[in-house]
Protein backbone atom coordinates (compact mmCIF):
# COMPACT_ATOMS: atom_id res chain seq x y z
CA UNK A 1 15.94 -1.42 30.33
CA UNK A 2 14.14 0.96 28.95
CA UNK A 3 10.27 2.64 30.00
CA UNK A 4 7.72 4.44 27.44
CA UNK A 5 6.86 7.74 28.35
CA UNK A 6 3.48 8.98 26.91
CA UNK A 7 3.51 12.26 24.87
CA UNK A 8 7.20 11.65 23.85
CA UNK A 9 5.82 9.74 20.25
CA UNK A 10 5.39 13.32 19.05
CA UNK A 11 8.83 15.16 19.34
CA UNK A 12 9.89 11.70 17.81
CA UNK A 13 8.01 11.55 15.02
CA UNK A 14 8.27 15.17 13.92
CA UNK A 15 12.25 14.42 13.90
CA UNK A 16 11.85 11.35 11.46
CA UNK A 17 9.59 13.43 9.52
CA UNK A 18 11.77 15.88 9.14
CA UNK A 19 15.17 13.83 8.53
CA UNK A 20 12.78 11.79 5.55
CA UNK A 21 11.62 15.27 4.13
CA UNK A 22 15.80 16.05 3.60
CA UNK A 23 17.10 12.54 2.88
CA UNK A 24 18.01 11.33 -0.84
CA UNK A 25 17.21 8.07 -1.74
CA UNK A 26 20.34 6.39 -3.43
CA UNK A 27 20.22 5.26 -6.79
CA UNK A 28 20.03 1.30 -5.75
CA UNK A 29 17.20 2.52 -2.86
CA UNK A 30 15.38 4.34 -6.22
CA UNK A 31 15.81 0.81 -7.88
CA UNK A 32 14.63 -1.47 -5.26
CA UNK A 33 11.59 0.93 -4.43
CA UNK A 34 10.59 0.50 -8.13
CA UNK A 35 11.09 -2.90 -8.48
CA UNK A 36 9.00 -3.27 -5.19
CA UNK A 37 5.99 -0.90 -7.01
CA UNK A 38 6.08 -3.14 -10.68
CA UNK A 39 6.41 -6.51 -7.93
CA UNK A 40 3.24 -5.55 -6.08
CA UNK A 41 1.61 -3.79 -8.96
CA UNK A 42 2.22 -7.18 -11.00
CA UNK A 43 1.10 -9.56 -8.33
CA UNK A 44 -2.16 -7.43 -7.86
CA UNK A 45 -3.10 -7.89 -11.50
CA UNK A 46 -2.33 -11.67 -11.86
CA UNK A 47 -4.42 -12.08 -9.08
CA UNK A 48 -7.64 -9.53 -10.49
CA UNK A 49 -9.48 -13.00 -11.79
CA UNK A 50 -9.25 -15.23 -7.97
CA UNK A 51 -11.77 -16.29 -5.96
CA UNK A 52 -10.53 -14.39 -3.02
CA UNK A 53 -10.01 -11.23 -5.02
CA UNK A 54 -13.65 -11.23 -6.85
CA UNK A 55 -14.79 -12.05 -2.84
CA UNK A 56 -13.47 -8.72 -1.91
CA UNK A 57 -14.45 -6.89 -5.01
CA UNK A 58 -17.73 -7.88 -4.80
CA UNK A 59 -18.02 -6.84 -0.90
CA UNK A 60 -16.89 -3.22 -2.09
CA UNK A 61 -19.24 -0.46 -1.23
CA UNK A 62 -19.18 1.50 -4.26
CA UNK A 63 -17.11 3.78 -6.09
CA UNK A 64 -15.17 6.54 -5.51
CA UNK A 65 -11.83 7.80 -7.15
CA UNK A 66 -9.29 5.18 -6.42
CA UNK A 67 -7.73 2.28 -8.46
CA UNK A 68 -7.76 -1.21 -8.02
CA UNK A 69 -5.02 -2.65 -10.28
CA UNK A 70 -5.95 -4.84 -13.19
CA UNK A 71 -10.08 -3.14 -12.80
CA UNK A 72 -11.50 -1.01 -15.05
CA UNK A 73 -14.04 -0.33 -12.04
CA UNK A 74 -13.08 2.99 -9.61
CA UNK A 75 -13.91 2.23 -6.07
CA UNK A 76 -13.60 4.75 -2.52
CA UNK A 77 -10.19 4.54 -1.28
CA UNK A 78 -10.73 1.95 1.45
CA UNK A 79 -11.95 -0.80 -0.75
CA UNK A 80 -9.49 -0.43 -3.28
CA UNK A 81 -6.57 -0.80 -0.30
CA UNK A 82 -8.18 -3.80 0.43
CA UNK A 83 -8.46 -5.02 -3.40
CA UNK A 84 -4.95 -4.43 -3.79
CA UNK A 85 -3.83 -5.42 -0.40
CA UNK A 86 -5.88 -8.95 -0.50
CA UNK A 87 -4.78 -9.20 -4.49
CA UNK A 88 -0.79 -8.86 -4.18
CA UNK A 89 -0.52 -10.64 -0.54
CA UNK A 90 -2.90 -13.84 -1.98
CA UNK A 91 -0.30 -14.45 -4.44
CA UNK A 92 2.71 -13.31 -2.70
């Protein structure tokens, strides 16, 4: 049984920080990570002409310096986490 103690999240945190910061990825970690990127990347595009994805598009804001995969467009960096988020989850 185990109880949270507030303020410990911290010491935590900086320790997985720091263990990521010295890790090395293995080569089949490498491989999976950038089959996960051209997945999701893929899936995002295929999915640029939807309903649900022009829904979101058109709800954007307006632009800014981020990418929405498979748009020409530039949009601020919140709608284009939801373009891509909505695009490669709709067809996932």
């Amino acid at each position: 049984y185990m109880t949270a103690q507030f303020g410990s999240e911290r010491p935590i945190a900086q320790t997985v920080a720091r263990a990521l910061l010295h890790a090395s990825p293995s080569d089949a970690a490498r491989h999976v990570a950038w089959r996960l990127v051209v997945d999701v990347t893929g899936l995002a595009v295929a999915a640029r002409e939807t309903d649900y994805v022009k829904a979101v598009v058109h709800s954007s804001a307006g632009e800014g310096p981020a990418t929405a995969f498979g748009h020409a467009r530039r949009f601020n960096i919140y709608d284009a986490a939801a373009i891509n988020g909505t695009a490669a989850h709709g067809e996932d």
